[in-house]
Structure formats: C-alpha cells, structure tokens
C-alpha atoms as a PDB file:
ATOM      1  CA  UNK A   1      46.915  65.261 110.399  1.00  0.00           C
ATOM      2  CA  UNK A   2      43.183  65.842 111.153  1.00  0.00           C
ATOM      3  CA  UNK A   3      44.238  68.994 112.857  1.00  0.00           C
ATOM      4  CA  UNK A   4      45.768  70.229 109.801  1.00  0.00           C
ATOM      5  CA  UNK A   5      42.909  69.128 107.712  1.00  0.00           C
ATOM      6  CA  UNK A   6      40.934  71.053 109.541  1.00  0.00           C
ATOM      7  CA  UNK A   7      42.919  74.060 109.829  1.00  0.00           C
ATOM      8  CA  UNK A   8      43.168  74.094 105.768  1.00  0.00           C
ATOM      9  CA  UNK A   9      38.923  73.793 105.671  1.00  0.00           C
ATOM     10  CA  UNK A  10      38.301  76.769 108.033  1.00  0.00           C
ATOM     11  CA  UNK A  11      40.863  78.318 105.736  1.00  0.00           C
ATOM     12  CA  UNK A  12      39.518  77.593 102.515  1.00  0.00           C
ATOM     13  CA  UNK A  13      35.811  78.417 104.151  1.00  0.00           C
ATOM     14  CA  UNK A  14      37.074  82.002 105.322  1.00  0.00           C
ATOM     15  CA  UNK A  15      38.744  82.785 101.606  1.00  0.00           C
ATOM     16  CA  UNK A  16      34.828  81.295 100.040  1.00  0.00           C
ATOM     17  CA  UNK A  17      32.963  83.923 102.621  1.00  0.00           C
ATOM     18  CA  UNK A  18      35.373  86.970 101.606  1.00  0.00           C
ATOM     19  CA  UNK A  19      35.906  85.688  97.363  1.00  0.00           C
ATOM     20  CA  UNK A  20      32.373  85.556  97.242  1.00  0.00           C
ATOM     21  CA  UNK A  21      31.526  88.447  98.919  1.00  0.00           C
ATOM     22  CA  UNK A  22      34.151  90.436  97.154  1.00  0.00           C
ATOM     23  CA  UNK A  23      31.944  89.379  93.916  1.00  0.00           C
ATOM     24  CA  UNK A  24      28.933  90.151  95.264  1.00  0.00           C
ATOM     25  CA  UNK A  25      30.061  93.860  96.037  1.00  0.00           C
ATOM     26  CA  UNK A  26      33.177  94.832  94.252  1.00  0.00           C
ATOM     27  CA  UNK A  27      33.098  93.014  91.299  1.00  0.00           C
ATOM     28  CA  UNK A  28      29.128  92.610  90.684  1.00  0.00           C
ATOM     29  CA  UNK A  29      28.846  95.550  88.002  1.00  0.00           C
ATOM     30  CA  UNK A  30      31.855  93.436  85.727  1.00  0.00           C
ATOM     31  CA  UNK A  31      30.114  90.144  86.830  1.00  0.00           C
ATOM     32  CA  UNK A  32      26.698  91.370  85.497  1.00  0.00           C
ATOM     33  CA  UNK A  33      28.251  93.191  82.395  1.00  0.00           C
ATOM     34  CA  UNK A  34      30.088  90.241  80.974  1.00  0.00           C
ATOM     35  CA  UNK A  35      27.335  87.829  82.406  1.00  0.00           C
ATOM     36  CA  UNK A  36      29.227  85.867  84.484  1.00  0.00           C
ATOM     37  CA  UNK A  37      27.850  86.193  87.773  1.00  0.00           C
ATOM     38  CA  UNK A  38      26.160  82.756  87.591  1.00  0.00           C
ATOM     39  CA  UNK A  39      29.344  81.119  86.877  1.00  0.00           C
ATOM     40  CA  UNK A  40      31.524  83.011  89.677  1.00  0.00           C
ATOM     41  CA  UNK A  41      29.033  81.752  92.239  1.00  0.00           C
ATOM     42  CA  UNK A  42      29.172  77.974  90.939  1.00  0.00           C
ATOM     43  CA  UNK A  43      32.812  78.923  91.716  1.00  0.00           C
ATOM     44  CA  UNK A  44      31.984  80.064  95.110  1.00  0.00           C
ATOM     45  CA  UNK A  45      29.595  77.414  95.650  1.00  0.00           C
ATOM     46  CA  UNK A  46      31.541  74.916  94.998  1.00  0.00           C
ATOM     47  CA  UNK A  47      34.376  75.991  97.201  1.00  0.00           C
ATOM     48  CA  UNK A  48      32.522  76.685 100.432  1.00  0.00           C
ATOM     49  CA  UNK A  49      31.064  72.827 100.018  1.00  0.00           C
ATOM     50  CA  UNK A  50      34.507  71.302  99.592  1.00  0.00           C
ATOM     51  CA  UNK A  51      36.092  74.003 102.516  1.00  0.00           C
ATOM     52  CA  UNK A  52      33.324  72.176 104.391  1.00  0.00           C
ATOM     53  CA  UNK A  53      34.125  69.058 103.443  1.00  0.00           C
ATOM     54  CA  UNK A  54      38.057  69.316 104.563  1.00  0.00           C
ATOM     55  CA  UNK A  55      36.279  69.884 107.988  1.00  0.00           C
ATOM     56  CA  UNK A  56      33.833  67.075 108.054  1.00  0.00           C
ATOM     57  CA  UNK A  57      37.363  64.768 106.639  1.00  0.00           C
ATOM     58  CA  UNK A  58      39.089  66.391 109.398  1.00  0.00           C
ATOM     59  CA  UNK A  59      36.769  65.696 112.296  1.00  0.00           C
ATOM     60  CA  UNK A  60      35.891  62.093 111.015  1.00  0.00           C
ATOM     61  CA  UNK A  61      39.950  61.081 111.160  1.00  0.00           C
ATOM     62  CA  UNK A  62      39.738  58.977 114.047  1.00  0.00           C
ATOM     63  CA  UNK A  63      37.018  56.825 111.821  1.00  0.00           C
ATOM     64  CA  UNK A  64      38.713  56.553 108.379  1.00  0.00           C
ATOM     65  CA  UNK A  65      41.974  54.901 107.276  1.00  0.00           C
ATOM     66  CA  UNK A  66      44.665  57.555 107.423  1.00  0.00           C
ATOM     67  CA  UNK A  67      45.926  56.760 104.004  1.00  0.00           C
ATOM     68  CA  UNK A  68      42.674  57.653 101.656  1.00  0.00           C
ATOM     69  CA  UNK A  69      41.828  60.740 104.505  1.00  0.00           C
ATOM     70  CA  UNK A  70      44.856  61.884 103.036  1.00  0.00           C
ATOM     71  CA  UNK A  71      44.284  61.140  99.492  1.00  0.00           C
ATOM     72  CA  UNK A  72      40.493  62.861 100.204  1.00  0.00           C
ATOM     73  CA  UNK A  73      41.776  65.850 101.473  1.00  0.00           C
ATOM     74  CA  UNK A  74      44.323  66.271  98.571  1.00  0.00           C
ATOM     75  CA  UNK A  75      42.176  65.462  96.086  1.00  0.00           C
ATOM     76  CA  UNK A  76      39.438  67.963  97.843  1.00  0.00           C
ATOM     77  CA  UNK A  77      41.972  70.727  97.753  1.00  0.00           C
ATOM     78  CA  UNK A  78      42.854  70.423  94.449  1.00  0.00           C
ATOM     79  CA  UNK A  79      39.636  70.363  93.248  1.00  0.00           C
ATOM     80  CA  UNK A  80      39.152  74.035  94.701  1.00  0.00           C
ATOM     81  CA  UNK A  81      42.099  75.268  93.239  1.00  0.00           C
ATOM     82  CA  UNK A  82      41.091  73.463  89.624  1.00  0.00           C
ATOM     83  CA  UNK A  83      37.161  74.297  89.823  1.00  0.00           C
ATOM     84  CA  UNK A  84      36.597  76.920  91.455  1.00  0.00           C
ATOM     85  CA  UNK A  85      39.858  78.781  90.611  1.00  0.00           C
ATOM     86  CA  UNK A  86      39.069  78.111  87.168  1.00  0.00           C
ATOM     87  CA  UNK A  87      35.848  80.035  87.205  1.00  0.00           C
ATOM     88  CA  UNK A  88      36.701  82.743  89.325  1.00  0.00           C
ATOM     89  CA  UNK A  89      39.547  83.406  86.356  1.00  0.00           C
ATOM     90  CA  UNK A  90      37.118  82.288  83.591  1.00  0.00           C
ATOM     91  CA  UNK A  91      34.312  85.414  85.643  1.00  0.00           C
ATOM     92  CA  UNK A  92      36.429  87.890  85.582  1.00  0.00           C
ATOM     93  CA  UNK A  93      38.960  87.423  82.850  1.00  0.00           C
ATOM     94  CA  UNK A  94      36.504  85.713  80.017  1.00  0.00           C
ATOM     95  CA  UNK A  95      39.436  83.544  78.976  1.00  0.00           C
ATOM     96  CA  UNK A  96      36.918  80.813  78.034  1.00  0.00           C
ATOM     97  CA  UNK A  97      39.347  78.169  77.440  1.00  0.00           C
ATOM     98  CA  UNK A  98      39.532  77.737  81.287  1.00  0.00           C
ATOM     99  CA  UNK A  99      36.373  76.125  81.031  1.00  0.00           C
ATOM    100  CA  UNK A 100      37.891  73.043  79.197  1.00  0.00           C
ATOM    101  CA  UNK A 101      40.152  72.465  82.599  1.00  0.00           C
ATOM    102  CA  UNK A 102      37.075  72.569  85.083  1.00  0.00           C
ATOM    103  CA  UNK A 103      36.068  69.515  84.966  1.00  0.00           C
ATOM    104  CA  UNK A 104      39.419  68.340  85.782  1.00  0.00           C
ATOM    105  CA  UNK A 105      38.583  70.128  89.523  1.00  0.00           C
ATOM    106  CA  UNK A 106      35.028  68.436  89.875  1.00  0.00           C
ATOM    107  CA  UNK A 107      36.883  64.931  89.199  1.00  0.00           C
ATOM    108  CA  UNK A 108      39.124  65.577  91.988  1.00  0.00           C
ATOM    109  CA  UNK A 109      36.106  66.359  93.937  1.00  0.00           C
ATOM    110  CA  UNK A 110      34.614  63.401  93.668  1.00  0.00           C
ATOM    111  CA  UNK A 111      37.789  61.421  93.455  1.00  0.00           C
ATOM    112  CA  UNK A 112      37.842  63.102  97.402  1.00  0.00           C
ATOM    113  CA  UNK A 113      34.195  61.880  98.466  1.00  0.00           C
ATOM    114  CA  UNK A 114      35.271  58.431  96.556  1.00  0.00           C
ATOM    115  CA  UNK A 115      38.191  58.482  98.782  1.00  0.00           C
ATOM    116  CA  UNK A 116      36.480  59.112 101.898  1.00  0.00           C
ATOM    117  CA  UNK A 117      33.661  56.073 101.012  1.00  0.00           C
ATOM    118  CA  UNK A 118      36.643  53.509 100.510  1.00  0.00           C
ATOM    119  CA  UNK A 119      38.652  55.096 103.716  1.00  0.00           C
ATOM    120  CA  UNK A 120      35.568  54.736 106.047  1.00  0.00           C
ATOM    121  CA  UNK A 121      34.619  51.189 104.446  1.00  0.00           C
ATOM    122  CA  UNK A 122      38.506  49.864 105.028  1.00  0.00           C
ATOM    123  CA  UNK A 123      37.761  51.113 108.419  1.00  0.00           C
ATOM    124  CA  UNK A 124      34.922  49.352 109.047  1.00  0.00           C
ATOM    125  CA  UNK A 125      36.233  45.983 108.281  1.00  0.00           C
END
C-alpha cells in the first residue's frame, strides 16, 4: 500500500508542476483578464502540498495504523480533486458556483492530516 501511496503523490506532484506551469504560461493572459490568477494558484498550491503529503503518508506506513493511512490518503486525494479541481474550473471557466463545493475539498484535507494524527497515535500505543 505505501508503495502505491507513494506512486499516486509523485503523480499528483508531477500533474501540480505541469497544471501550474501551464497557467503560468499558456493560460496567464485569460488568468489575468478575468482576474483569477490568484485563485488558480491557491488551486495549485494546494495540490502540490497534499501531492506531498501522499508521499510523506506513504513513506511513514511502516509507523501508522494501516487502516486511517488509508482513510488519509483517500481523504487527501479527494481533497485535490474537490479543491483544487474546483478552482482550476472556477479560473478558467468563471462558473462561480464551484466555489460553494471547495470547501468540501479543504475538509477532506484536513479530514486526511486528522487521519494521519489518530493513525500515528493508535500506533503509538
């Protein structure tokens, strides 16, 4: 499983690197016309920390109870495809009401780092 984990965080890093570099070059001119640019790179943001945090869940396996890794790195995923997918769409399309489901995403992040506290303290015991 931590393999995997892993695997899915270098893979969700890469696709951060290239999204937000395909804002910062192709799609900067409708980025700064609409005035979105500060939100895409939330998006970005926000998705390169969680892409690194599937690699930190993955290389900590051996030390956290295998059942809330899991639930960590679910809930971490999700939250990049909520969040962060969210604002890319919200960026580019300015269909506003995707802001409403955002915050949806940053409860599954921190859901995942909730997750990873109560996995490492079951551990520990």
């Amino acid at each position: 499983m931590s393999r995997n984990i892993i695997i899915i965080g270098a893979i969700f890093c890469a696709l951060a690197v290239g999204i937000g570099a395909f804002g910062a070059h192709g799609l900067k001119s409708i980025l700064l016309e609409n005035g979105r640019l500060e939100t895409f790179e939330t998006g970005v943001k926000y998705h390169f920390y969680h892409g690194l945090g599937l690699l930190i869940l993955g290389a900590l396996a051996h030390r956290i109870d295998k059942g809330w890794l899991k639930w960590a790195a679910v809930f971490m995923v999700v939250g990049i495809f909520i969040f962060s997918g969210s604002l890319y769409i919200l960026s580019i399309t300015g269909i506003t009401w995707l802001g409403a489901i955002t915050p949806i995403g940053g409860v599954g992040f921190i859901a995942a780092w909730i997750a990873l506290a109560c996995g490492v303290k079951k551990d520990s015991n």
